[in-house]
PDB file of N, CA and C in Angstrom:
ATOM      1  N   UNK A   1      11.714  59.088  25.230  1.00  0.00           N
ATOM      2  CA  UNK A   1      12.058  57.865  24.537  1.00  0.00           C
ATOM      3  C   UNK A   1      11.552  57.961  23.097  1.00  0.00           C
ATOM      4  N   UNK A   2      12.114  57.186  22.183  1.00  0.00           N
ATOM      5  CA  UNK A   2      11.835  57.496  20.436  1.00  0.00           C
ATOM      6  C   UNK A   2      11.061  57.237  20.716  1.00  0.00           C
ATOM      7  N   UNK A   3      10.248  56.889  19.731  1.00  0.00           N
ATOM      8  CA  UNK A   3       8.671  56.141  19.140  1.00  0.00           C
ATOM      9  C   UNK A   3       9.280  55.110  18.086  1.00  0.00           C
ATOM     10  N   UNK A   4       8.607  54.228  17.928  1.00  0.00           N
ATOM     11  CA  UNK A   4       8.706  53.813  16.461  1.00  0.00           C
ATOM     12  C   UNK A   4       9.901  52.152  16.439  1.00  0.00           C
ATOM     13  N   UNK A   5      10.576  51.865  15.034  1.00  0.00           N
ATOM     14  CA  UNK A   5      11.442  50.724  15.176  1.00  0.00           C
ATOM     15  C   UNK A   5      12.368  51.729  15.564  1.00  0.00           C
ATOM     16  N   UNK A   6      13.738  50.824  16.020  1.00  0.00           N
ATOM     17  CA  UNK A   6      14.891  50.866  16.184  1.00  0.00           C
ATOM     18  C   UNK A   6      15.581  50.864  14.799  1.00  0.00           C
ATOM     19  N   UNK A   7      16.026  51.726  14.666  1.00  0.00           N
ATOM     20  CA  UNK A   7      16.804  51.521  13.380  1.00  0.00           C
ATOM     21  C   UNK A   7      18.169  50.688  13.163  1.00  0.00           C
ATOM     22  N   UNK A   8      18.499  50.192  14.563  1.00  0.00           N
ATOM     23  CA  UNK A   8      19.483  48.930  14.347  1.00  0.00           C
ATOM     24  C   UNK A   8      18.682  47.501  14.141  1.00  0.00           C
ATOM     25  N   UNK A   9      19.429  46.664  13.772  1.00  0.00           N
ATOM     26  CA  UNK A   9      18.699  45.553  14.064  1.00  0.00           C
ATOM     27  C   UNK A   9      20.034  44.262  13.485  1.00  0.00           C
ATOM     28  N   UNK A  10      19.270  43.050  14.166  1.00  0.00           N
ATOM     29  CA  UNK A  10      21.067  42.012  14.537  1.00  0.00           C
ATOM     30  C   UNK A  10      20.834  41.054  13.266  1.00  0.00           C
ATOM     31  N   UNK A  11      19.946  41.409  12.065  1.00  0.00           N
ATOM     32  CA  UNK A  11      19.932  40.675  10.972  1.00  0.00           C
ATOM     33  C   UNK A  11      20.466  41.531   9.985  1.00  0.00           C
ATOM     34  N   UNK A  12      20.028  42.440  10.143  1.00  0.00           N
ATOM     35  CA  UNK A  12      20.758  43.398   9.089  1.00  0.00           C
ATOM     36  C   UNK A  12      22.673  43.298   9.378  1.00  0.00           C
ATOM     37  N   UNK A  13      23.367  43.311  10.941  1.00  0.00           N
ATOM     38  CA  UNK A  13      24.177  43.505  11.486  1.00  0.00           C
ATOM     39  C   UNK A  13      24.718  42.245  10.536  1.00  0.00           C
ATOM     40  N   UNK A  14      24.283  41.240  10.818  1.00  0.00           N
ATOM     41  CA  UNK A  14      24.672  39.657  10.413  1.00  0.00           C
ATOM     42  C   UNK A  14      24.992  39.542   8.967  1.00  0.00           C
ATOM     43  N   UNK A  15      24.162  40.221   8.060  1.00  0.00           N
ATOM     44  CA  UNK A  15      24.084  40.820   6.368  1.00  0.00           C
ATOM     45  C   UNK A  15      25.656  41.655   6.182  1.00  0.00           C
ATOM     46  N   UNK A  16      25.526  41.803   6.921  1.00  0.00           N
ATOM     47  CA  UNK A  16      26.808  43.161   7.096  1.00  0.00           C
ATOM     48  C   UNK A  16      27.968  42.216   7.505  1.00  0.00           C
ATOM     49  N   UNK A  17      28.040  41.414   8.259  1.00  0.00           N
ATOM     50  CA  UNK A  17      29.458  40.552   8.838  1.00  0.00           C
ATOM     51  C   UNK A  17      29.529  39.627   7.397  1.00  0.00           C
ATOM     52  N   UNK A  18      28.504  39.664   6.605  1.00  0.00           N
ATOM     53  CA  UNK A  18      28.655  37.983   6.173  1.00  0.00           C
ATOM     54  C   UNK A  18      28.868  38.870   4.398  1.00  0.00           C
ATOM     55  N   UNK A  19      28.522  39.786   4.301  1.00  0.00           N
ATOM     56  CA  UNK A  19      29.093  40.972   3.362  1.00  0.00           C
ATOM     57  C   UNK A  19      30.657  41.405   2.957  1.00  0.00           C
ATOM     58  N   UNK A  20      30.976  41.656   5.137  1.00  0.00           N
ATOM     59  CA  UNK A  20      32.344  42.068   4.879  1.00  0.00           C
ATOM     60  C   UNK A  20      33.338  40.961   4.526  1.00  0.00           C
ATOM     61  N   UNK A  21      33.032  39.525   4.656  1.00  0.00           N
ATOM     62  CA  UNK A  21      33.722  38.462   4.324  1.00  0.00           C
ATOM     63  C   UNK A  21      33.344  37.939   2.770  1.00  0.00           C
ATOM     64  N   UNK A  22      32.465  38.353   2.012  1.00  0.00           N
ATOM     65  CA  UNK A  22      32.337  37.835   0.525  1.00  0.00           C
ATOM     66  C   UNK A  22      33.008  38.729  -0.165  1.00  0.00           C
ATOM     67  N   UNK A  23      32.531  40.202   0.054  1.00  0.00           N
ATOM     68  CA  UNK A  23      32.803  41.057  -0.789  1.00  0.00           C
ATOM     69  C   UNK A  23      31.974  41.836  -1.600  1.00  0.00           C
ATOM     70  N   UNK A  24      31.366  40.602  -2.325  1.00  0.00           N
ATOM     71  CA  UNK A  24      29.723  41.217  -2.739  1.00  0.00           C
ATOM     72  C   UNK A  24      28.947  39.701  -2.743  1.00  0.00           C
ATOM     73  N   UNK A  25      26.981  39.767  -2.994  1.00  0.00           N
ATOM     74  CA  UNK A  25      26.588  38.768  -3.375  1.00  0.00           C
ATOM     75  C   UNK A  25      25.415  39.357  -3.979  1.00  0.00           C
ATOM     76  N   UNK A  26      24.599  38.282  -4.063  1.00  0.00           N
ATOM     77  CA  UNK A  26      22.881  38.641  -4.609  1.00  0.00           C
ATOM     78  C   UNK A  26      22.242  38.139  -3.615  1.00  0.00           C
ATOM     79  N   UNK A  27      20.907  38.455  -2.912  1.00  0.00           N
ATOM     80  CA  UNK A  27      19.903  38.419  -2.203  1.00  0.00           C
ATOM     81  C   UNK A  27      19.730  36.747  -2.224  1.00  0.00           C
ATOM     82  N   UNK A  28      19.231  35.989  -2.664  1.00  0.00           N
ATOM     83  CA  UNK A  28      19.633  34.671  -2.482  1.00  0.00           C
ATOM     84  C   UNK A  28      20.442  33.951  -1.843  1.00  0.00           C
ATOM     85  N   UNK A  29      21.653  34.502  -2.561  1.00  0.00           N
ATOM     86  CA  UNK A  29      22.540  33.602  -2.014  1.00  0.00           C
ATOM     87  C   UNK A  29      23.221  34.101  -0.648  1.00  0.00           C
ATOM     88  N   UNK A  30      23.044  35.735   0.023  1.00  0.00           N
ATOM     89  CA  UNK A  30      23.097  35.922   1.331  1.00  0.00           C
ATOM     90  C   UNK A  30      22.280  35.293   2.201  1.00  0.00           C
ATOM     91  N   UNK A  31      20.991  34.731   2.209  1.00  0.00           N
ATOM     92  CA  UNK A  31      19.915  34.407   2.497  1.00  0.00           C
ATOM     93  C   UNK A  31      20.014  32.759   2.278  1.00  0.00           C
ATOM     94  N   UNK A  32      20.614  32.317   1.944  1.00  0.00           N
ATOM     95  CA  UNK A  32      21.004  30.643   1.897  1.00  0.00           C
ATOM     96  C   UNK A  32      23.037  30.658   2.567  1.00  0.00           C
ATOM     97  N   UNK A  33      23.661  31.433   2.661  1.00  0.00           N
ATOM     98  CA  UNK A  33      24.693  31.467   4.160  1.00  0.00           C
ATOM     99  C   UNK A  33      23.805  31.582   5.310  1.00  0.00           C
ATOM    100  N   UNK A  34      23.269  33.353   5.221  1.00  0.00           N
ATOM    101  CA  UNK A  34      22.452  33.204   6.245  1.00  0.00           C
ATOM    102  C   UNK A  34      22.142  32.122   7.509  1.00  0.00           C
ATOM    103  N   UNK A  35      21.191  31.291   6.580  1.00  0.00           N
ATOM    104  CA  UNK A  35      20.512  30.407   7.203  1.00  0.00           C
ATOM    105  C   UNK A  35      21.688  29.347   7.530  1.00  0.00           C
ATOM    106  N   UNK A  36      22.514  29.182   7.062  1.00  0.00           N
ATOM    107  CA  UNK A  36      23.750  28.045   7.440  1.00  0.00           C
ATOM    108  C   UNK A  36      24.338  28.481   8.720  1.00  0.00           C
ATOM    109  N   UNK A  37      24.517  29.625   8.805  1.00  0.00           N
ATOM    110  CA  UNK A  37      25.521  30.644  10.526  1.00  0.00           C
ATOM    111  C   UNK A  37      24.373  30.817  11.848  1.00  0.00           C
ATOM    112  N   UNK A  38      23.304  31.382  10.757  1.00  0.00           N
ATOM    113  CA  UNK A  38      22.691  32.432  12.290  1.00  0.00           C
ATOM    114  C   UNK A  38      21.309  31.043  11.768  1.00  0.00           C
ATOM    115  N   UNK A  39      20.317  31.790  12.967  1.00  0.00           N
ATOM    116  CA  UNK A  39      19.443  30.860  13.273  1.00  0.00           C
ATOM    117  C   UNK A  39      18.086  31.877  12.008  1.00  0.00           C
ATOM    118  N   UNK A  40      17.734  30.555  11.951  1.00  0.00           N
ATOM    119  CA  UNK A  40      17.052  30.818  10.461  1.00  0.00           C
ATOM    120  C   UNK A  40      16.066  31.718  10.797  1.00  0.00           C
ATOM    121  N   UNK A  41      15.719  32.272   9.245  1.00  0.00           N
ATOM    122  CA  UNK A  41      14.563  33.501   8.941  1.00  0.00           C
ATOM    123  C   UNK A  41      13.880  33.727   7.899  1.00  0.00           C
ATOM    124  N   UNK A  42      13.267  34.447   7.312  1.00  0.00           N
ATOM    125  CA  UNK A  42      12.541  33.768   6.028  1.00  0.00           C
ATOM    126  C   UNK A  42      13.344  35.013   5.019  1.00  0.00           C
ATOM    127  N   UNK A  43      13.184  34.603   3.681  1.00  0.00           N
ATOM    128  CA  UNK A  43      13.875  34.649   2.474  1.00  0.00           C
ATOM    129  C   UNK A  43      13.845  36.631   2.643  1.00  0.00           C
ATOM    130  N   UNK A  44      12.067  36.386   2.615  1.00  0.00           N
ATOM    131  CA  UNK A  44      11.402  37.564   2.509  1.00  0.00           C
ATOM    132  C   UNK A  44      11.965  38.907   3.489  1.00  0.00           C
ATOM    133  N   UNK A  45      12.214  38.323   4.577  1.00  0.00           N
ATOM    134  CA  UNK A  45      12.958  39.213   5.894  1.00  0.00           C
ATOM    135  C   UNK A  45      14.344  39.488   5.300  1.00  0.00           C
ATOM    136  N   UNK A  46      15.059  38.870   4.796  1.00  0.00           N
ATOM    137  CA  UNK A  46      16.918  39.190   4.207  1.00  0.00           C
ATOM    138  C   UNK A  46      16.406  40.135   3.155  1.00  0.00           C
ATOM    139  N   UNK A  47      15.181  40.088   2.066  1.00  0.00           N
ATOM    140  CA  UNK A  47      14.942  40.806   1.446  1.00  0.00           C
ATOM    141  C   UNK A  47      14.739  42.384   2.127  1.00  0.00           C
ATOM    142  N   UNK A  48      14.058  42.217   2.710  1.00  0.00           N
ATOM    143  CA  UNK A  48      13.692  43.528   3.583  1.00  0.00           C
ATOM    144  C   UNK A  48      14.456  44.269   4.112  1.00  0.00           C
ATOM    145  N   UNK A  49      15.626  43.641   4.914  1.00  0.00           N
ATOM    146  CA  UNK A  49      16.800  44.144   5.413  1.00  0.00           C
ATOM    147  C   UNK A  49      17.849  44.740   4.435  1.00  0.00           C
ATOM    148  N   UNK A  50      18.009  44.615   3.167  1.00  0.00           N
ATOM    149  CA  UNK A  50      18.919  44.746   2.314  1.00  0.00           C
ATOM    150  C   UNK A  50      18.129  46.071   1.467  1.00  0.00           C
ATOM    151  N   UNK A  51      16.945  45.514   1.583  1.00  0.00           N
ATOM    152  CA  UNK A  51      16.534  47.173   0.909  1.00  0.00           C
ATOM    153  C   UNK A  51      16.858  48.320   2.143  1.00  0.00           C
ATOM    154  N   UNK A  52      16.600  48.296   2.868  1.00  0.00           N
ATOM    155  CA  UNK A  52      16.279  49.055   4.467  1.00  0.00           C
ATOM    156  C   UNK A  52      17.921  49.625   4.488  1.00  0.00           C
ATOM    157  N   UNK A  53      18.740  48.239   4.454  1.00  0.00           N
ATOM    158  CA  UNK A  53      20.095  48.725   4.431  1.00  0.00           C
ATOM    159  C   UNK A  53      20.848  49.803   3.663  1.00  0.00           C
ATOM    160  N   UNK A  54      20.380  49.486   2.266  1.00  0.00           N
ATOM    161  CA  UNK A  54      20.244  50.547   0.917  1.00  0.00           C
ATOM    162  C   UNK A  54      20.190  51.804   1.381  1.00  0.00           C
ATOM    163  N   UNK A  55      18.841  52.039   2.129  1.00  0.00           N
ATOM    164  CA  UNK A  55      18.347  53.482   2.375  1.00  0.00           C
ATOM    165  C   UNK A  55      19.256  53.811   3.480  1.00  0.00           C
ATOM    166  N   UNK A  56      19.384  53.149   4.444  1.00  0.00           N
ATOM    167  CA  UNK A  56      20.299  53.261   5.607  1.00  0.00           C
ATOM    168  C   UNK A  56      22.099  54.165   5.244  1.00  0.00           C
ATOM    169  N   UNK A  57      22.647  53.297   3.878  1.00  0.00           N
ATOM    170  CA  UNK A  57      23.864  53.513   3.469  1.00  0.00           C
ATOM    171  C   UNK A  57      24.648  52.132   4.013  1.00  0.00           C
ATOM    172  N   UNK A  58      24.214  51.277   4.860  1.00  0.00           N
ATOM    173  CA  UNK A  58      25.057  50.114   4.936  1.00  0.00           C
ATOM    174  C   UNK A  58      25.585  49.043   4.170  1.00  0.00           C
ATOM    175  N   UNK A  59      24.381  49.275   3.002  1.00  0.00           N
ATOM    176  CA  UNK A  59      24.640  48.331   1.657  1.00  0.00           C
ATOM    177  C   UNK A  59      24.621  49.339   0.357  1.00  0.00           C
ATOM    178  N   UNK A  60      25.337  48.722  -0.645  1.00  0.00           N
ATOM    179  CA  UNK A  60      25.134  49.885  -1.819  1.00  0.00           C
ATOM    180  C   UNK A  60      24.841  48.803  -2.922  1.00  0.00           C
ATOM    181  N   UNK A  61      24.099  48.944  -3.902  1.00  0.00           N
ATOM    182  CA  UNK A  61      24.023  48.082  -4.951  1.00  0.00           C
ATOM    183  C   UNK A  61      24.928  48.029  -5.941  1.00  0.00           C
ATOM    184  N   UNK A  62      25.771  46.886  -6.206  1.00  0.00           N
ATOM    185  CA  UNK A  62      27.092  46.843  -7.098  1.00  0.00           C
ATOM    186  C   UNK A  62      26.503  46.578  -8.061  1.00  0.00           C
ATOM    187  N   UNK A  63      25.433  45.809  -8.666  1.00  0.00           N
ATOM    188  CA  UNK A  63      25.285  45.448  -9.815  1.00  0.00           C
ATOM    189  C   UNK A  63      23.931  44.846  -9.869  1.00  0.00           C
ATOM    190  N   UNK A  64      23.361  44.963 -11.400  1.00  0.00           N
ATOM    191  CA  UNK A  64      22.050  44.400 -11.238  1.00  0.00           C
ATOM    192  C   UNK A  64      22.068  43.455 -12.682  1.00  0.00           C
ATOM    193  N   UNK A  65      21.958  42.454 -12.355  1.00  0.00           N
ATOM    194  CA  UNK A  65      22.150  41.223 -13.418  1.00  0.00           C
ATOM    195  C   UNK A  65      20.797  40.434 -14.371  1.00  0.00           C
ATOM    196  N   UNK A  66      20.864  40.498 -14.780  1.00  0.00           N
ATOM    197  CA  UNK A  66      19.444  39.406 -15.681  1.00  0.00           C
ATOM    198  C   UNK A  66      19.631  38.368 -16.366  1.00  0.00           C
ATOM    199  N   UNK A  67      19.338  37.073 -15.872  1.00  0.00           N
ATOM    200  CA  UNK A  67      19.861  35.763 -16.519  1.00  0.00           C
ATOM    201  C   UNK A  67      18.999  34.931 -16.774  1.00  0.00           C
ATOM    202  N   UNK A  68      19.050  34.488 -18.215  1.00  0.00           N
ATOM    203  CA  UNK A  68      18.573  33.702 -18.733  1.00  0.00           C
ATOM    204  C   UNK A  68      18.395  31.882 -17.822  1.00  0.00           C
ATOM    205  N   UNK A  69      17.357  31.823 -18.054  1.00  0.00           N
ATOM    206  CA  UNK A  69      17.170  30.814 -17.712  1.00  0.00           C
ATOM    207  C   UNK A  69      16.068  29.697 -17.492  1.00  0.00           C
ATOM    208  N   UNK A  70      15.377  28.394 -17.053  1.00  0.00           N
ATOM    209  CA  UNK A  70      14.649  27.931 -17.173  1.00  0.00           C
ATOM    210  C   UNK A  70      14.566  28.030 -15.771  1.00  0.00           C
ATOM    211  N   UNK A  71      13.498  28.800 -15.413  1.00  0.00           N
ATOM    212  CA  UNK A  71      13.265  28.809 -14.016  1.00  0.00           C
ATOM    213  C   UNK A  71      11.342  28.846 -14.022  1.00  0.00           C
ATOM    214  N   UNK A  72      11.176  28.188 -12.487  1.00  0.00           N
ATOM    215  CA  UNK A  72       9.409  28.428 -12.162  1.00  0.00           C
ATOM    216  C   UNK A  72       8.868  29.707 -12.404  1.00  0.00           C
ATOM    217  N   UNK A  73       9.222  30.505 -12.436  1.00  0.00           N
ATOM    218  CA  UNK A  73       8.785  31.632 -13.074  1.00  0.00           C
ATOM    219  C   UNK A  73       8.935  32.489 -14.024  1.00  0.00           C
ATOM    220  N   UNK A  74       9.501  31.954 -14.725  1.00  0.00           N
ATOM    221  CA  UNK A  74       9.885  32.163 -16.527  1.00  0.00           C
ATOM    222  C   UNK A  74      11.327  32.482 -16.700  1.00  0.00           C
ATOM    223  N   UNK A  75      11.402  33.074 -18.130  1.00  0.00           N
ATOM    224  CA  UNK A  75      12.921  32.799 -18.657  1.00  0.00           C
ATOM    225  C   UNK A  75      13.953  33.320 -17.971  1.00  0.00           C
ATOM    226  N   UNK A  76      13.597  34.197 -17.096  1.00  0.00           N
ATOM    227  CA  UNK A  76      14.654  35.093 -16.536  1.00  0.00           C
ATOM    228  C   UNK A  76      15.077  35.460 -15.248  1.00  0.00           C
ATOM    229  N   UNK A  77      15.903  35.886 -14.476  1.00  0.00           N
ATOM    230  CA  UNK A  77      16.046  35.947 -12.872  1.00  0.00           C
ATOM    231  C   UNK A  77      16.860  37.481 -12.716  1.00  0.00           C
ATOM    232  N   UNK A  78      16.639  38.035 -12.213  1.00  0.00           N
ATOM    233  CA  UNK A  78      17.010  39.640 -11.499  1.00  0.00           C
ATOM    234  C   UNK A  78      18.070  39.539 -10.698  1.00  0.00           C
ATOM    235  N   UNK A  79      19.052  39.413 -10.460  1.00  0.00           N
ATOM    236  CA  UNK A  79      19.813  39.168  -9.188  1.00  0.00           C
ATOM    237  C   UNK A  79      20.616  40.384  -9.052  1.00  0.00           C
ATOM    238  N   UNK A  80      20.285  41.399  -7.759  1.00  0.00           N
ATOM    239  CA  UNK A  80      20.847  42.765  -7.224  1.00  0.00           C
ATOM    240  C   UNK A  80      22.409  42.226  -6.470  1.00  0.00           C
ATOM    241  N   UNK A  81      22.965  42.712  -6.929  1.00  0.00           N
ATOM    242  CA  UNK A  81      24.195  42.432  -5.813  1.00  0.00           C
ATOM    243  C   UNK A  81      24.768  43.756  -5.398  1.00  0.00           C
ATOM    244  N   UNK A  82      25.175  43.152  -4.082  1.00  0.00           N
ATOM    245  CA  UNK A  82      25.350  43.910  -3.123  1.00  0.00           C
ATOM    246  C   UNK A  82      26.464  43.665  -2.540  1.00  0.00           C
ATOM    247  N   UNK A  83      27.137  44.913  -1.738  1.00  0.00           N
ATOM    248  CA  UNK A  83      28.144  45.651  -1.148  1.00  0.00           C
ATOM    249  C   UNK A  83      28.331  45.961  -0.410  1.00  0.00           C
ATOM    250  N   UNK A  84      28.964  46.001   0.841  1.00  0.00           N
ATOM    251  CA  UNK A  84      29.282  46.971   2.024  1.00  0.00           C
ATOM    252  C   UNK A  84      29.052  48.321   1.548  1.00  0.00           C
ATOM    253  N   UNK A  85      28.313  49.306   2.370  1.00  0.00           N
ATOM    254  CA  UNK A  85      28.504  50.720   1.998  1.00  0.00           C
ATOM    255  C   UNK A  85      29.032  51.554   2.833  1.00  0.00           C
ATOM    256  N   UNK A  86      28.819  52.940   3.173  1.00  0.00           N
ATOM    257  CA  UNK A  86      30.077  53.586   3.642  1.00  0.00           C
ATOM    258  C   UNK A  86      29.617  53.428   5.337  1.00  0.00           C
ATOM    259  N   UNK A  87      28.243  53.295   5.541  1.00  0.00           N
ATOM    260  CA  UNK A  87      27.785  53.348   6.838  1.00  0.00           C
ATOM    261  C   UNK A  87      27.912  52.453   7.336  1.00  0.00           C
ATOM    262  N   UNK A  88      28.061  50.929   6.995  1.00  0.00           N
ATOM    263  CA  UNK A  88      28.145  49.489   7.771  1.00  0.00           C
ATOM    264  C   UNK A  88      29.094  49.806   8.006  1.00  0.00           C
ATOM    265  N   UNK A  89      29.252  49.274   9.496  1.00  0.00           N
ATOM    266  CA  UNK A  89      30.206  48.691  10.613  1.00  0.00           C
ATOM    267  C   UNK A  89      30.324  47.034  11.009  1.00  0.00           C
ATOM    268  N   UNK A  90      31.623  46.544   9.999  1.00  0.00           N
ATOM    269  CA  UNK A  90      31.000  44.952  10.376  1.00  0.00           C
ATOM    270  C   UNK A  90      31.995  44.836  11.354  1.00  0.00           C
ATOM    271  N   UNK A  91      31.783  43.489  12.349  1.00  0.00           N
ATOM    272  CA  UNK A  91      32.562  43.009  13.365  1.00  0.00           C
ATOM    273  C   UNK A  91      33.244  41.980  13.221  1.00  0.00           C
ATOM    274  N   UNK A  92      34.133  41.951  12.766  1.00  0.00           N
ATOM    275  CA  UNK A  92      35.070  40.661  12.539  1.00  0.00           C
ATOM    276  C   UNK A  92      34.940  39.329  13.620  1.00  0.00           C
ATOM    277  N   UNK A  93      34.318  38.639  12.735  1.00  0.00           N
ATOM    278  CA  UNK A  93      34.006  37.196  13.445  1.00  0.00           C
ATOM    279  C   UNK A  93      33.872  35.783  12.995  1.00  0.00           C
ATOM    280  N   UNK A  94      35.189  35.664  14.065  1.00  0.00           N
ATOM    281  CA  UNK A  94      35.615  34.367  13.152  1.00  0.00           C
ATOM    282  C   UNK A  94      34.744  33.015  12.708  1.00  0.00           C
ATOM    283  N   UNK A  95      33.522  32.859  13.451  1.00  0.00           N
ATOM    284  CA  UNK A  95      32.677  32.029  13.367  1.00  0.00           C
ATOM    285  C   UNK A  95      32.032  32.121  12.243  1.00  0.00           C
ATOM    286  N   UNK A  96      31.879  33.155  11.259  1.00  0.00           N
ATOM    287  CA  UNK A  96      31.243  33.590   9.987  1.00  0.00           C
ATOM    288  C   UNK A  96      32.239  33.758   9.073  1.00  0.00           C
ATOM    289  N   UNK A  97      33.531  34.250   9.381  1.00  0.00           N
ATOM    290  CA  UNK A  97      34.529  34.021   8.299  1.00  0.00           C
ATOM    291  C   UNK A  97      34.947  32.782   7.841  1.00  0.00           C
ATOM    292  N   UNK A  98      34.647  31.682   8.809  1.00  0.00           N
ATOM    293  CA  UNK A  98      35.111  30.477   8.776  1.00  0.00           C
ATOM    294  C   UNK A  98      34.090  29.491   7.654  1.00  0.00           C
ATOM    295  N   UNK A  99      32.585  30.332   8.004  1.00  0.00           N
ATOM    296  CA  UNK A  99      32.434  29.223   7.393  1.00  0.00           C
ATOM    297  C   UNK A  99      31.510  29.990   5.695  1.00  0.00           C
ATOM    298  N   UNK A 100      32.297  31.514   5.633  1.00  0.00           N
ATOM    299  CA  UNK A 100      31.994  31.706   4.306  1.00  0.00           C
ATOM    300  C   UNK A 100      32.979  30.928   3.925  1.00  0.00           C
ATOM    301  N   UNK A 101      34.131  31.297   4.327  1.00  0.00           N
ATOM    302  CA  UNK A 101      35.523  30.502   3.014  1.00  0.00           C
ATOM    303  C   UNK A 101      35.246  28.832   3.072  1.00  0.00           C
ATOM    304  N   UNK A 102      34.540  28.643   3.975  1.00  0.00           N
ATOM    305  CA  UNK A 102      34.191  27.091   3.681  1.00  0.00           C
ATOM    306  C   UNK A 102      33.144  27.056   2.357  1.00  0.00           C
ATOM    307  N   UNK A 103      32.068  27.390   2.591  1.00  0.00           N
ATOM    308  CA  UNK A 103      31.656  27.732   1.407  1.00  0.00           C
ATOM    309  C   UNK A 103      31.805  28.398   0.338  1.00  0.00           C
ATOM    310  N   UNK A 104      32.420  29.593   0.240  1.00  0.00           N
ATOM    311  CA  UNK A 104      33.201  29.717  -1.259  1.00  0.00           C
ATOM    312  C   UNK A 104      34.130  29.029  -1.671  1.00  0.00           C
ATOM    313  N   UNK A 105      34.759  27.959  -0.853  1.00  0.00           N
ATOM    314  CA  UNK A 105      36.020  26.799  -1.318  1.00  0.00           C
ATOM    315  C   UNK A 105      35.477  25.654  -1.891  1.00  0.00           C
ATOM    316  N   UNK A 106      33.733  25.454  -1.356  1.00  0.00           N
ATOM    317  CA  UNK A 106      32.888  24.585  -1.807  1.00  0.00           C
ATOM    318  C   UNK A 106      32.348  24.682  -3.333  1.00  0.00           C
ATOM    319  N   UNK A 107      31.938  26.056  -3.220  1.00  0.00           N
ATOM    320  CA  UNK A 107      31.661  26.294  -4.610  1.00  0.00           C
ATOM    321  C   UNK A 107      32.672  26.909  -6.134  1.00  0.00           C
ATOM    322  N   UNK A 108      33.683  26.980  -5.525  1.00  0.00           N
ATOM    323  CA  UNK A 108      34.927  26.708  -6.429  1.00  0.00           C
ATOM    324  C   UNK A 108      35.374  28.151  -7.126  1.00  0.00           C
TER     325      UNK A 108
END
């Protein structure tokens, strides 16, 4: 028997379904669907999974952004966005397709 984690895991899987229905996003805002579909988790854990995914090949980084702004922690915000990569396998499901396009119809 291995040792060690499992290198699958059903949050990363969930990152990956809710991926193949945006297209791309930033760490945030996967992590605020997230929590709207599947049963909640902390910010810090979606963070973790998306790097992990990176190394994995399930996610690839599309873009890395820097925006001005008035935020609690000064002028500026980092936002990585992200991609399906060549190794994710997402599962088409309608319960998560349904309610990204609800929310991207929300936010215009």
């Amino acid at each position: 028997m291995a040792r060690g984690r499992p290198v699958s895991s059903q949050i990363r899987q969930n990152i990956v379904d809710i991926l193949f229905y945006l297209g791309k996003a930033y760490g945030y805002d996967i992590y605020k669907i997230y929590c709207d579909i599947f049963p909640k988790c902390t910010n810090k854990s979606i963070y973790y999974h998306l790097k992990k995914g990176v190394e994995l090949g399930e996610f690839e980084i599309e873009s890395i952004k820097h925006e001005k702004g008035d935020y609690s922690w000064g002028q500026t915000a980092e936002k990585i966005y992200y991609r399906l990569g060549e190794n994710a396998s997402p599962k088409a499901s309608k319960r998560v397709e349904k309610i990204v396009e609800k929310l991207k119809n929300a936010r215009g």
